[in-house]
PDB file of N, CA and C in Angstrom:
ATOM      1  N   UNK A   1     -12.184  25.265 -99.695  1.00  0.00           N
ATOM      2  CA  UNK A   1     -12.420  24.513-100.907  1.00  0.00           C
ATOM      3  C   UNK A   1     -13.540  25.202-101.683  1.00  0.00           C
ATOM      4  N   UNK A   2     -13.763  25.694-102.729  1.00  0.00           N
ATOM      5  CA  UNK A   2     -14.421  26.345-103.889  1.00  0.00           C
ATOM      6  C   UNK A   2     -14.834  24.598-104.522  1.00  0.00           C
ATOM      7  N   UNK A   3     -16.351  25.454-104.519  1.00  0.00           N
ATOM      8  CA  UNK A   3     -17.282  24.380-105.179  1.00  0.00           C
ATOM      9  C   UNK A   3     -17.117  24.371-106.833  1.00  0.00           C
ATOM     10  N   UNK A   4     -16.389  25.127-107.121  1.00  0.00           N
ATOM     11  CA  UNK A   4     -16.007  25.337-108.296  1.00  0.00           C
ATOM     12  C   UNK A   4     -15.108  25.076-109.084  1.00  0.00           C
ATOM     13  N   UNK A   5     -13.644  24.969-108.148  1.00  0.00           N
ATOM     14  CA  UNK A   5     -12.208  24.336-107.922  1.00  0.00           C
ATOM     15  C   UNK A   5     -12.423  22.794-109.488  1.00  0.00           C
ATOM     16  N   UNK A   6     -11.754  23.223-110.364  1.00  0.00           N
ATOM     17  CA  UNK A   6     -11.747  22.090-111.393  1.00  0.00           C
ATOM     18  C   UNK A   6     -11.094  20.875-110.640  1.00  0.00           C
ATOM     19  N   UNK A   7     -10.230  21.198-109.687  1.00  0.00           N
ATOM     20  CA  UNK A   7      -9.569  19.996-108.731  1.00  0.00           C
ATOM     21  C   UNK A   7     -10.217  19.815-107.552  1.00  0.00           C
ATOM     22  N   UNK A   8     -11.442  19.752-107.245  1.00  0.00           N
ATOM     23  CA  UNK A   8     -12.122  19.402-106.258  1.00  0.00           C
ATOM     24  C   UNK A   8     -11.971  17.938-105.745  1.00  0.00           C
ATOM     25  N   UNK A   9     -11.899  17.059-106.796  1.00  0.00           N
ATOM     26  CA  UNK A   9     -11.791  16.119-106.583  1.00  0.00           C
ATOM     27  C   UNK A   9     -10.237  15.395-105.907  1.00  0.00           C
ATOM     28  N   UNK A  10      -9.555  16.391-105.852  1.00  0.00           N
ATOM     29  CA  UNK A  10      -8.228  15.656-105.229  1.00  0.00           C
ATOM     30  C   UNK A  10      -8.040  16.304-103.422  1.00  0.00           C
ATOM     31  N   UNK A  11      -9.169  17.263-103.266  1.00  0.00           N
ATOM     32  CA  UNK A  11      -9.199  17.249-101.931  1.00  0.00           C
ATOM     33  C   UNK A  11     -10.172  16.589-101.332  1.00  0.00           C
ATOM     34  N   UNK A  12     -10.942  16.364-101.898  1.00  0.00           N
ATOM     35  CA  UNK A  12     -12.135  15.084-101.462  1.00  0.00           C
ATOM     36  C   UNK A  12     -10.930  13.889-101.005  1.00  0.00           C
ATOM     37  N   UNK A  13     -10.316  13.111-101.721  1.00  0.00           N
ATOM     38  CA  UNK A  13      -9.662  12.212-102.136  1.00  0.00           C
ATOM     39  C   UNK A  13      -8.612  12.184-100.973  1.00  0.00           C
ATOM     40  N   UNK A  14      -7.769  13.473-100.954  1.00  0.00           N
ATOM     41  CA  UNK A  14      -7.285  13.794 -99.997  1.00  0.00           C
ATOM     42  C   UNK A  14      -7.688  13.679 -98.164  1.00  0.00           C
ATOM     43  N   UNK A  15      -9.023  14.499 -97.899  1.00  0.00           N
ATOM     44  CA  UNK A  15      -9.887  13.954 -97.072  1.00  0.00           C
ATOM     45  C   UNK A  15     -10.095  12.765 -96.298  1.00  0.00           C
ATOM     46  N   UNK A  16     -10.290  11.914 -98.068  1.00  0.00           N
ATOM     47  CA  UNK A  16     -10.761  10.196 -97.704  1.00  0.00           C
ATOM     48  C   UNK A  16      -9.333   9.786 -96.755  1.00  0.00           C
ATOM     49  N   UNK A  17      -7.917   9.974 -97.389  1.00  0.00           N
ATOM     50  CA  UNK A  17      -6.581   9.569 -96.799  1.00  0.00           C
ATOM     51  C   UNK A  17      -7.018   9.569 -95.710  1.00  0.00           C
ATOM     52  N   UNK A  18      -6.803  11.043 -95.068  1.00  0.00           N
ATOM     53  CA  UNK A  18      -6.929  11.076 -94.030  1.00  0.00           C
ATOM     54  C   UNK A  18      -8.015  10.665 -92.818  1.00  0.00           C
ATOM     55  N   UNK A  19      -9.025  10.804 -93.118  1.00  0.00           N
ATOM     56  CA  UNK A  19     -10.205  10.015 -92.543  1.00  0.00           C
ATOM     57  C   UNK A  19      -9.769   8.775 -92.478  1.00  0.00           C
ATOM     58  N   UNK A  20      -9.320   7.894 -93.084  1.00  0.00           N
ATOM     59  CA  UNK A  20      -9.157   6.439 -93.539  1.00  0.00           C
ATOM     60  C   UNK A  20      -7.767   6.341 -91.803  1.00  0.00           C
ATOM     61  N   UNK A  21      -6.817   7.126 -92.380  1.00  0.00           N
ATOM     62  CA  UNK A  21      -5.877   6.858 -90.859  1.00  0.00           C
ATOM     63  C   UNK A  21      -6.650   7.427 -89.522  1.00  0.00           C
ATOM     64  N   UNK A  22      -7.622   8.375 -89.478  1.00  0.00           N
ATOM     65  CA  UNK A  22      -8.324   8.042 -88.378  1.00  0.00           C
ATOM     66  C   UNK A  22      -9.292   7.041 -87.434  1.00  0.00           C
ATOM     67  N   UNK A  23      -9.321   6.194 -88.589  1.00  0.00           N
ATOM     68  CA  UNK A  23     -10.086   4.853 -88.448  1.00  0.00           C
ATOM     69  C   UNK A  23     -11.402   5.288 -88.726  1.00  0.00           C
ATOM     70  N   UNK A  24     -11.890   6.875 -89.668  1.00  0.00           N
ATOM     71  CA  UNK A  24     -13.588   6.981 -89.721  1.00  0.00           C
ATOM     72  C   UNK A  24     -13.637   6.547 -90.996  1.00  0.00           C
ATOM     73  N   UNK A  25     -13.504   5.366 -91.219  1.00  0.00           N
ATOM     74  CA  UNK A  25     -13.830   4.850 -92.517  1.00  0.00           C
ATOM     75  C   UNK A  25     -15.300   5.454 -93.124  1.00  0.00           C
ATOM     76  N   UNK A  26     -16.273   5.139 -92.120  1.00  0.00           N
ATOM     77  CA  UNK A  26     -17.334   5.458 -93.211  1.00  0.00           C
ATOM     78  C   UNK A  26     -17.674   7.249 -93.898  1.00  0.00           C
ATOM     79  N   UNK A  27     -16.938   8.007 -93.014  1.00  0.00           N
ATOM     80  CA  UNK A  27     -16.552   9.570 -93.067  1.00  0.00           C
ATOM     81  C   UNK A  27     -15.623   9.289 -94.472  1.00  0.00           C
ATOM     82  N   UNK A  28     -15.009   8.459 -94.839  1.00  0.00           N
ATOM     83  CA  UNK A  28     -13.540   8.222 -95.671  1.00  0.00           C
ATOM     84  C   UNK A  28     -14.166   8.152 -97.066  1.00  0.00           C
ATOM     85  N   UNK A  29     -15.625   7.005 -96.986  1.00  0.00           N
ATOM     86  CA  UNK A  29     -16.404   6.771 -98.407  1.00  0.00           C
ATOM     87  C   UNK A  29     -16.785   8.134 -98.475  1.00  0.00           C
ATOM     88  N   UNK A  30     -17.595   8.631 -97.565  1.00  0.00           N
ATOM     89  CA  UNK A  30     -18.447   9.713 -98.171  1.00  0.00           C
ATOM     90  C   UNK A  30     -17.797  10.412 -99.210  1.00  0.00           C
ATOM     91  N   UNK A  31     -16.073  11.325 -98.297  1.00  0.00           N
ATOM     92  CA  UNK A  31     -15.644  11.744 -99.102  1.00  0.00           C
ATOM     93  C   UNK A  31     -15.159  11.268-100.468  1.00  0.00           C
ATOM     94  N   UNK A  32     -14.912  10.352 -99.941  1.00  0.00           N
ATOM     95  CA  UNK A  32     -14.277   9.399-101.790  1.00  0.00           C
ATOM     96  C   UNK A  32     -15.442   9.443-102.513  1.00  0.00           C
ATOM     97  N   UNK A  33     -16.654   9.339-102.091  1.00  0.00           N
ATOM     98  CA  UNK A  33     -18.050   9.552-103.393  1.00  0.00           C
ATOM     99  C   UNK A  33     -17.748  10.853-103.881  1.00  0.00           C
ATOM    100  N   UNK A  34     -17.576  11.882-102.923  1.00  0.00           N
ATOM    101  CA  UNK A  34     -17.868  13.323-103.627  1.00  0.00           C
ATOM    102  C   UNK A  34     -16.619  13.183-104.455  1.00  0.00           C
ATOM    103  N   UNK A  35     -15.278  12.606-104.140  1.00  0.00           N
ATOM    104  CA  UNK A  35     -14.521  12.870-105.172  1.00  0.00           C
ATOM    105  C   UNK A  35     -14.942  12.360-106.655  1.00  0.00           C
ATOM    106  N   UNK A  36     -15.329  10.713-106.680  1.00  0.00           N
ATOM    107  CA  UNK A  36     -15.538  10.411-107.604  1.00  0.00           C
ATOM    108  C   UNK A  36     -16.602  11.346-108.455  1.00  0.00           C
ATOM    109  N   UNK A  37     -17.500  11.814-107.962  1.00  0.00           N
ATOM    110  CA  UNK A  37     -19.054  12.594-108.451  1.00  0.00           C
ATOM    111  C   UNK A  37     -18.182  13.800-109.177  1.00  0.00           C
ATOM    112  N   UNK A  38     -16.922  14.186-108.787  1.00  0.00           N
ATOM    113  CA  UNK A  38     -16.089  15.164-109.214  1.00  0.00           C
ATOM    114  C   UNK A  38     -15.196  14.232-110.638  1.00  0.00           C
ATOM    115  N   UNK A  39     -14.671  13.790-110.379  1.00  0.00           N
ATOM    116  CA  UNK A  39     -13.676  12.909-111.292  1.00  0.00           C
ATOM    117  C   UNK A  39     -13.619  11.550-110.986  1.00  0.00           C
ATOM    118  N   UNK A  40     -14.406  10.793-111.628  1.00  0.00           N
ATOM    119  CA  UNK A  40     -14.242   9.553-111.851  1.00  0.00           C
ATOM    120  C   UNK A  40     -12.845   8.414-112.127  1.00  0.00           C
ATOM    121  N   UNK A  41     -12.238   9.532-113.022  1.00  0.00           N
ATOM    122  CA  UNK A  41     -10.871   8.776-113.836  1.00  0.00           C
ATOM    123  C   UNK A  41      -9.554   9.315-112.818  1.00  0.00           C
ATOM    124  N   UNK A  42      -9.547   9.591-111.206  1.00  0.00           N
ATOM    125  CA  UNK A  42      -8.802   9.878-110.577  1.00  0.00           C
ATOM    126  C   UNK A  42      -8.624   8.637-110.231  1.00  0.00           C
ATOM    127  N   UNK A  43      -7.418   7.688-110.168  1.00  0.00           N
ATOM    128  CA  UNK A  43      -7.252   6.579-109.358  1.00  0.00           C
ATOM    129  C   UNK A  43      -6.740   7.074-108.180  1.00  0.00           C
ATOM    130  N   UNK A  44      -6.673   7.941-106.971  1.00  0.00           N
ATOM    131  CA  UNK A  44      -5.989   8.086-106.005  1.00  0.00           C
ATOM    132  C   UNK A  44      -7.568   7.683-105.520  1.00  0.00           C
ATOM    133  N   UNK A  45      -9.168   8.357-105.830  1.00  0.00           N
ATOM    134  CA  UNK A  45      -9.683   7.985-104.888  1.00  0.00           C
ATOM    135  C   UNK A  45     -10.181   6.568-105.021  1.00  0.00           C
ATOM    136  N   UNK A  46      -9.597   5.695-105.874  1.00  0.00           N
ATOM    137  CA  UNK A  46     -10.159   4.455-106.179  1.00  0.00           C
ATOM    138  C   UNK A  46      -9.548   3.646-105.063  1.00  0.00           C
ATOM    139  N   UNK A  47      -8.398   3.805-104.997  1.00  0.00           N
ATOM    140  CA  UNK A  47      -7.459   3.722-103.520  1.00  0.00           C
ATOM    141  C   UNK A  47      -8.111   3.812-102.531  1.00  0.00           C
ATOM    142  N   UNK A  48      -8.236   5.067-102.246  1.00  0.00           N
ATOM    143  CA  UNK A  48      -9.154   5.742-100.766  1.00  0.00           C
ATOM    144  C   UNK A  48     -10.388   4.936-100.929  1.00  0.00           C
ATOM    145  N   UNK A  49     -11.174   4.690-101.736  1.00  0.00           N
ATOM    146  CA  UNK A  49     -12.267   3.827-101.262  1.00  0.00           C
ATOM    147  C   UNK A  49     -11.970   2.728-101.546  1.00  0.00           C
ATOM    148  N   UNK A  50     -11.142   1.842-101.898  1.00  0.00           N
ATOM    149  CA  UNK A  50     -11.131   0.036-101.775  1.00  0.00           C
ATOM    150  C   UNK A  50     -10.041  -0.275-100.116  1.00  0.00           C
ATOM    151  N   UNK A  51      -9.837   1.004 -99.922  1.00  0.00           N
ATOM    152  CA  UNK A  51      -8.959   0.478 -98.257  1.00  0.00           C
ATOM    153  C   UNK A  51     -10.470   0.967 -97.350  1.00  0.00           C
ATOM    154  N   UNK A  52     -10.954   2.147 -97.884  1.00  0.00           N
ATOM    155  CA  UNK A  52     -11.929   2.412 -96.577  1.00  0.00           C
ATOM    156  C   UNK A  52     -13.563   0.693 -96.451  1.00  0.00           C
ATOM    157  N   UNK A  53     -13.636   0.780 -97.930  1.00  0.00           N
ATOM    158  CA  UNK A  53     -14.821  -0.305 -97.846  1.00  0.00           C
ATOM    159  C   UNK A  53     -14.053  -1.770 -97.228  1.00  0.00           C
ATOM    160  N   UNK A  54     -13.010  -1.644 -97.507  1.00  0.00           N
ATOM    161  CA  UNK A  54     -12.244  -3.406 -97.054  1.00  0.00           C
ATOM    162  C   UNK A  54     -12.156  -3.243 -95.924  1.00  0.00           C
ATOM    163  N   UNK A  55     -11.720  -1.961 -94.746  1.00  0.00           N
ATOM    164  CA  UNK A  55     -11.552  -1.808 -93.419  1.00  0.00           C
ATOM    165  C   UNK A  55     -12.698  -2.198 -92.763  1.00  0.00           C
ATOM    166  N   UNK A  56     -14.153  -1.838 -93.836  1.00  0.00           N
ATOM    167  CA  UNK A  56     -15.728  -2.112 -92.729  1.00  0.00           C
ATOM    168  C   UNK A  56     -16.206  -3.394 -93.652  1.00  0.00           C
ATOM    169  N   UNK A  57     -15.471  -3.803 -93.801  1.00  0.00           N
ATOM    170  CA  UNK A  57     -15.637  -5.725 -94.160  1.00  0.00           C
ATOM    171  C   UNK A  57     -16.356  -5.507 -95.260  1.00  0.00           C
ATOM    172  N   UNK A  58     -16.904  -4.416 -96.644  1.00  0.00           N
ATOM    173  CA  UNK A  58     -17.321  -4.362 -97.491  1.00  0.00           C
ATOM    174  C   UNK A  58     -16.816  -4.973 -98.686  1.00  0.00           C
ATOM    175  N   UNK A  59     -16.617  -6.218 -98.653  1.00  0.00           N
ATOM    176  CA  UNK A  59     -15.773  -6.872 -99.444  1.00  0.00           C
ATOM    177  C   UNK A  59     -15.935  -6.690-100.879  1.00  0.00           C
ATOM    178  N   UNK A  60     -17.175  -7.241-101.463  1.00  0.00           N
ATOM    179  CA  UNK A  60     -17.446  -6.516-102.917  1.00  0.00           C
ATOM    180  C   UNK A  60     -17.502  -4.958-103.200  1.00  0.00           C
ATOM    181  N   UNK A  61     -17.619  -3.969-102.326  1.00  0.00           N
ATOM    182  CA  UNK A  61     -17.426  -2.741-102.649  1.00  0.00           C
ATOM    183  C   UNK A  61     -15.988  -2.570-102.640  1.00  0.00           C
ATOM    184  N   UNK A  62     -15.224  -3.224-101.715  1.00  0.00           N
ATOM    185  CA  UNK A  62     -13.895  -3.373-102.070  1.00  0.00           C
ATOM    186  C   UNK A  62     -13.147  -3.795-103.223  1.00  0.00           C
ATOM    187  N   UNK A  63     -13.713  -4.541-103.649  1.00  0.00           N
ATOM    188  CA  UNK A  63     -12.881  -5.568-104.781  1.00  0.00           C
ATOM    189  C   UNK A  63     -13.562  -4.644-106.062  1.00  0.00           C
ATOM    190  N   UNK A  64     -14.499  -4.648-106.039  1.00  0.00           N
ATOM    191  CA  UNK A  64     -15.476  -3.258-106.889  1.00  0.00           C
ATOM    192  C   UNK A  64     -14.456  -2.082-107.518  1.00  0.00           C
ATOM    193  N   UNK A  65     -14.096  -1.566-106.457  1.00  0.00           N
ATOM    194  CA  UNK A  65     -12.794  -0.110-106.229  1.00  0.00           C
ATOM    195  C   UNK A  65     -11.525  -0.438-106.466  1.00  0.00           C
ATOM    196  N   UNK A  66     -11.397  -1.720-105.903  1.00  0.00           N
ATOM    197  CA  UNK A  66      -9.774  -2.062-106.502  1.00  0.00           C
ATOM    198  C   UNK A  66      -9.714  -2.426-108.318  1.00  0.00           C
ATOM    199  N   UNK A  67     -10.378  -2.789-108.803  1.00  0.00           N
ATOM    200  CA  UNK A  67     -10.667  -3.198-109.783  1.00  0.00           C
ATOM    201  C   UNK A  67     -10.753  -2.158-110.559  1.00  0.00           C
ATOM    202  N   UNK A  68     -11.276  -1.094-110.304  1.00  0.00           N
ATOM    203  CA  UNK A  68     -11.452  -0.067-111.542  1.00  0.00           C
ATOM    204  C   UNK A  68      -9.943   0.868-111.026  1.00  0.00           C
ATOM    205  N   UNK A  69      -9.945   0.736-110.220  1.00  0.00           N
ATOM    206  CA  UNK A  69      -8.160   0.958-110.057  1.00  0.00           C
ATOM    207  C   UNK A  69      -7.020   0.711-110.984  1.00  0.00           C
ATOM    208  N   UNK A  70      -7.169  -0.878-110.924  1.00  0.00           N
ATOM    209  CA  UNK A  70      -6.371  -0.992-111.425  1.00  0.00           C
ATOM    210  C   UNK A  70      -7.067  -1.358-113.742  1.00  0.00           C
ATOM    211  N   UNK A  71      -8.214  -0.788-113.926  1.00  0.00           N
ATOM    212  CA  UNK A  71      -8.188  -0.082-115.141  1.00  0.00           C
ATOM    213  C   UNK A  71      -7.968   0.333-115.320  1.00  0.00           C
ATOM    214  N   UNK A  72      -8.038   1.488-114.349  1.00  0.00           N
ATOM    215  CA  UNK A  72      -7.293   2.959-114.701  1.00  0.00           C
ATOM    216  C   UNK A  72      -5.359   2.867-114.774  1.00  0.00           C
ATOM    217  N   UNK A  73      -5.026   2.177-113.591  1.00  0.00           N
ATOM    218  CA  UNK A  73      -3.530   2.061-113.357  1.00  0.00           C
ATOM    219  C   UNK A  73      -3.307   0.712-113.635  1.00  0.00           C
ATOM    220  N   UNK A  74      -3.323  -0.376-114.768  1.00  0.00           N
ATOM    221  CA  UNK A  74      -3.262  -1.534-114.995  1.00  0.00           C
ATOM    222  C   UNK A  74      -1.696  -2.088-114.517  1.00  0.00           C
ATOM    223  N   UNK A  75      -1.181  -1.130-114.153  1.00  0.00           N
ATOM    224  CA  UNK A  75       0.274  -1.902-113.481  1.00  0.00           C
ATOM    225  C   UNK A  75       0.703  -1.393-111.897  1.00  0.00           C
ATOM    226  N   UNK A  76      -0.750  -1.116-111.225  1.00  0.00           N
ATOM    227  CA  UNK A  76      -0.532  -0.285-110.238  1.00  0.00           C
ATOM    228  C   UNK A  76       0.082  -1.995-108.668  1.00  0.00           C
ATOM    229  N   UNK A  77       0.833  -2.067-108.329  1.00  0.00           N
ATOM    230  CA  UNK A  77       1.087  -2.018-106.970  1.00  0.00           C
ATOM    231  C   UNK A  77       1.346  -1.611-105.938  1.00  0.00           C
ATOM    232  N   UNK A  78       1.192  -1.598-104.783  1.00  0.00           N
ATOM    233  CA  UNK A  78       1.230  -1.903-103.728  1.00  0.00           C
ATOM    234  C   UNK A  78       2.885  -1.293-103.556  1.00  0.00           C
ATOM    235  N   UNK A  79       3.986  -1.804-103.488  1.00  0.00           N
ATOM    236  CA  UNK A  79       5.200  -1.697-103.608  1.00  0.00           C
ATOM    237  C   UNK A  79       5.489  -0.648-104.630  1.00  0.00           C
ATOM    238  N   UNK A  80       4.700  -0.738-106.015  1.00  0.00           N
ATOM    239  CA  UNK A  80       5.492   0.576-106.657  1.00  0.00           C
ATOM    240  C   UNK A  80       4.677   1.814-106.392  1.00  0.00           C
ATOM    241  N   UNK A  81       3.723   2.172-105.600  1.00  0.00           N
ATOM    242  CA  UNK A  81       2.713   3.172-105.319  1.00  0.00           C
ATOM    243  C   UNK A  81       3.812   3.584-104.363  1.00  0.00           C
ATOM    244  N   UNK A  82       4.274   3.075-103.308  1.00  0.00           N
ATOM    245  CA  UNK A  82       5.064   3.335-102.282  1.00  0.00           C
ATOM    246  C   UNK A  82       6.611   4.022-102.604  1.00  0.00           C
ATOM    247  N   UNK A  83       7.439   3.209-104.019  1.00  0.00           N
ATOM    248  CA  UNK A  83       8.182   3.745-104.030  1.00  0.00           C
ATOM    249  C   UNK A  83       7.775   4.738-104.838  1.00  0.00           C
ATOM    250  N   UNK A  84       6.911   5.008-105.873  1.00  0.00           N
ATOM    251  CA  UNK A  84       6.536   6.512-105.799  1.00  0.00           C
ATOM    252  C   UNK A  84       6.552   7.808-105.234  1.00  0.00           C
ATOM    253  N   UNK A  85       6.382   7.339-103.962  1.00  0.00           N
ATOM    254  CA  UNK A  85       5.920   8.429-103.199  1.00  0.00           C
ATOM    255  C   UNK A  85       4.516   8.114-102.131  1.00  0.00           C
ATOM    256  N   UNK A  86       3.910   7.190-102.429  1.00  0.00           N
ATOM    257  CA  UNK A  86       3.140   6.709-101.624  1.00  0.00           C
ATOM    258  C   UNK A  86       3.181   6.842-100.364  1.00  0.00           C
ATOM    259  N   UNK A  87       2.314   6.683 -99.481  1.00  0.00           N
ATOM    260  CA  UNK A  87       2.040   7.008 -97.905  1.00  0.00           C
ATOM    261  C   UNK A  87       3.028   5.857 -97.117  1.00  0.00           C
ATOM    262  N   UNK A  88       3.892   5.762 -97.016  1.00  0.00           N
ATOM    263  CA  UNK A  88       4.335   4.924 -96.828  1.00  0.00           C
ATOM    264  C   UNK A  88       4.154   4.602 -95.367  1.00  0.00           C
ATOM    265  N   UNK A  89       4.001   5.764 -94.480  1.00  0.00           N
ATOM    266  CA  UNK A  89       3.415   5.955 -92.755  1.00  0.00           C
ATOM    267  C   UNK A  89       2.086   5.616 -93.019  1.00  0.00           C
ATOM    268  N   UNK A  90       1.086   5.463 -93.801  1.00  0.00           N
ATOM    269  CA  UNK A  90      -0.135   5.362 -93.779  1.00  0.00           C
ATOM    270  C   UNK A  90      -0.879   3.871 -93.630  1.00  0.00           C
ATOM    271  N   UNK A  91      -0.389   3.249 -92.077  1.00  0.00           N
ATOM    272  CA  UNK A  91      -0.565   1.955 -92.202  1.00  0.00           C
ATOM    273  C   UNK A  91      -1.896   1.660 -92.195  1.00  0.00           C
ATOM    274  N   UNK A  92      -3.101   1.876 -92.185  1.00  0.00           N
ATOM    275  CA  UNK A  92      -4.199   1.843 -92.543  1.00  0.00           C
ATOM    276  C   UNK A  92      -4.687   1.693 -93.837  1.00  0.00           C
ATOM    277  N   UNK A  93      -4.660   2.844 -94.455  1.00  0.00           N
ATOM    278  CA  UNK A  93      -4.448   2.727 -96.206  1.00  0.00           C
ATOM    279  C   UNK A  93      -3.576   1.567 -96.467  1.00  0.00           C
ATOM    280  N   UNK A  94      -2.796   1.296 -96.099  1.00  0.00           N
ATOM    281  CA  UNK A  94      -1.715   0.102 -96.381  1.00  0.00           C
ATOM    282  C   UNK A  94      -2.593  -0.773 -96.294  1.00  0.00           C
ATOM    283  N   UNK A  95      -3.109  -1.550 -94.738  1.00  0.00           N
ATOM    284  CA  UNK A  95      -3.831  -2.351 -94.550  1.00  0.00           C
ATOM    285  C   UNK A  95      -5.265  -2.743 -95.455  1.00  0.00           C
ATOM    286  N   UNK A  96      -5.485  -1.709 -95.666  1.00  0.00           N
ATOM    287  CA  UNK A  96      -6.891  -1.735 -96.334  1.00  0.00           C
ATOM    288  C   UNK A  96      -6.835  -2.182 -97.748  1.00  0.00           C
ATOM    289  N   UNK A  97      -5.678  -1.225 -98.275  1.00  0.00           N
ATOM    290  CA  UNK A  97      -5.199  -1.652 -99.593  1.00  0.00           C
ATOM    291  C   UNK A  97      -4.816  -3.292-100.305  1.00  0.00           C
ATOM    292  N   UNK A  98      -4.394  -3.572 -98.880  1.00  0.00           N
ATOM    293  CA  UNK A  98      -4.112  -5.174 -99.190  1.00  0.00           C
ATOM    294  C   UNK A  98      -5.315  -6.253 -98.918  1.00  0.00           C
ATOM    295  N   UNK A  99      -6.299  -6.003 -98.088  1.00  0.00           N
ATOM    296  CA  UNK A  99      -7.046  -6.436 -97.795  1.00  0.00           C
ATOM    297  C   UNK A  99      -8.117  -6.142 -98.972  1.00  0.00           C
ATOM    298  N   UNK A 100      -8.335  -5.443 -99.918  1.00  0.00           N
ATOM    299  CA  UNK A 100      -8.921  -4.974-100.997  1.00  0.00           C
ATOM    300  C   UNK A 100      -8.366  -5.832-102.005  1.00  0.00           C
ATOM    301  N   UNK A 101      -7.279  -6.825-102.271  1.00  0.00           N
ATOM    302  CA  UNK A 101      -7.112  -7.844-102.940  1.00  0.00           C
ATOM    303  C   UNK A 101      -6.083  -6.930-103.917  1.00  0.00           C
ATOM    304  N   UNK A 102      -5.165  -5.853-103.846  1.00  0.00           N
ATOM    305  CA  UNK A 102      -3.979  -4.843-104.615  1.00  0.00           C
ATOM    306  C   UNK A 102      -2.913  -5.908-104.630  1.00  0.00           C
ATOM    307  N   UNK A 103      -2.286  -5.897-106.095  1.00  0.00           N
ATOM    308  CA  UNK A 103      -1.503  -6.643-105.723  1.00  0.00           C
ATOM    309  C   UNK A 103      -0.352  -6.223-104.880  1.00  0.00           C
ATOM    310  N   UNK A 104       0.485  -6.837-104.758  1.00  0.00           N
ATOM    311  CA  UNK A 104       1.629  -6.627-103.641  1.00  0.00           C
ATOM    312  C   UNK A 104       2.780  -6.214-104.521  1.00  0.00           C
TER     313      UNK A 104
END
């Protein structure tokens, strides 16, 4: 990864995913900060951090992240993220996602 990379922020983001299905949630924020500190207006890591903060019972940092989520993606669900293309094996992110108050 090049500290320089104009897309830095989607392997941060990327990262968070995966951290998040290892269960190292708090490894999952870090990376989701550096993404955001990179690109703010990415909703993938707004995702990655409202499942990782809802997994460690961070409820307002959760609802916090889901929320500017769905500013950014004002018609984003749960169900149409998935038929997108969404993680659909990623039952963690799943879990977290719903527990972050996304709609369904």
């Amino acid at each position: 990864m090049s500290p320089v990379d104009p897309q830095l922020n989607q392997s941060f983001a990327g990262m968070g995913y995966a951290l998040i299905e290892l269960g190292r949630f708090d490894e999952a924020i870090v990376a989701g900060k550096k993404a955001l500190r990179q690109n703010p207006f990415f909703s993938p890591t707004h995702r990655c951090l409202a499942s990782a903060f809802a997994h460690l019972g961070r409820d307002a940092e959760a609802r916090e992240a889901a929320a500017r989520l769905l500013e950014l993606d004002p018609t984003f669900t749960i169900s149409g993220w998935l038929a997108r293309g969404g993680q659909s094996n990623s039952n963690l992110i799943l879990e977290g996602l719903r527990k972050a108050g996304l709609p369904e």
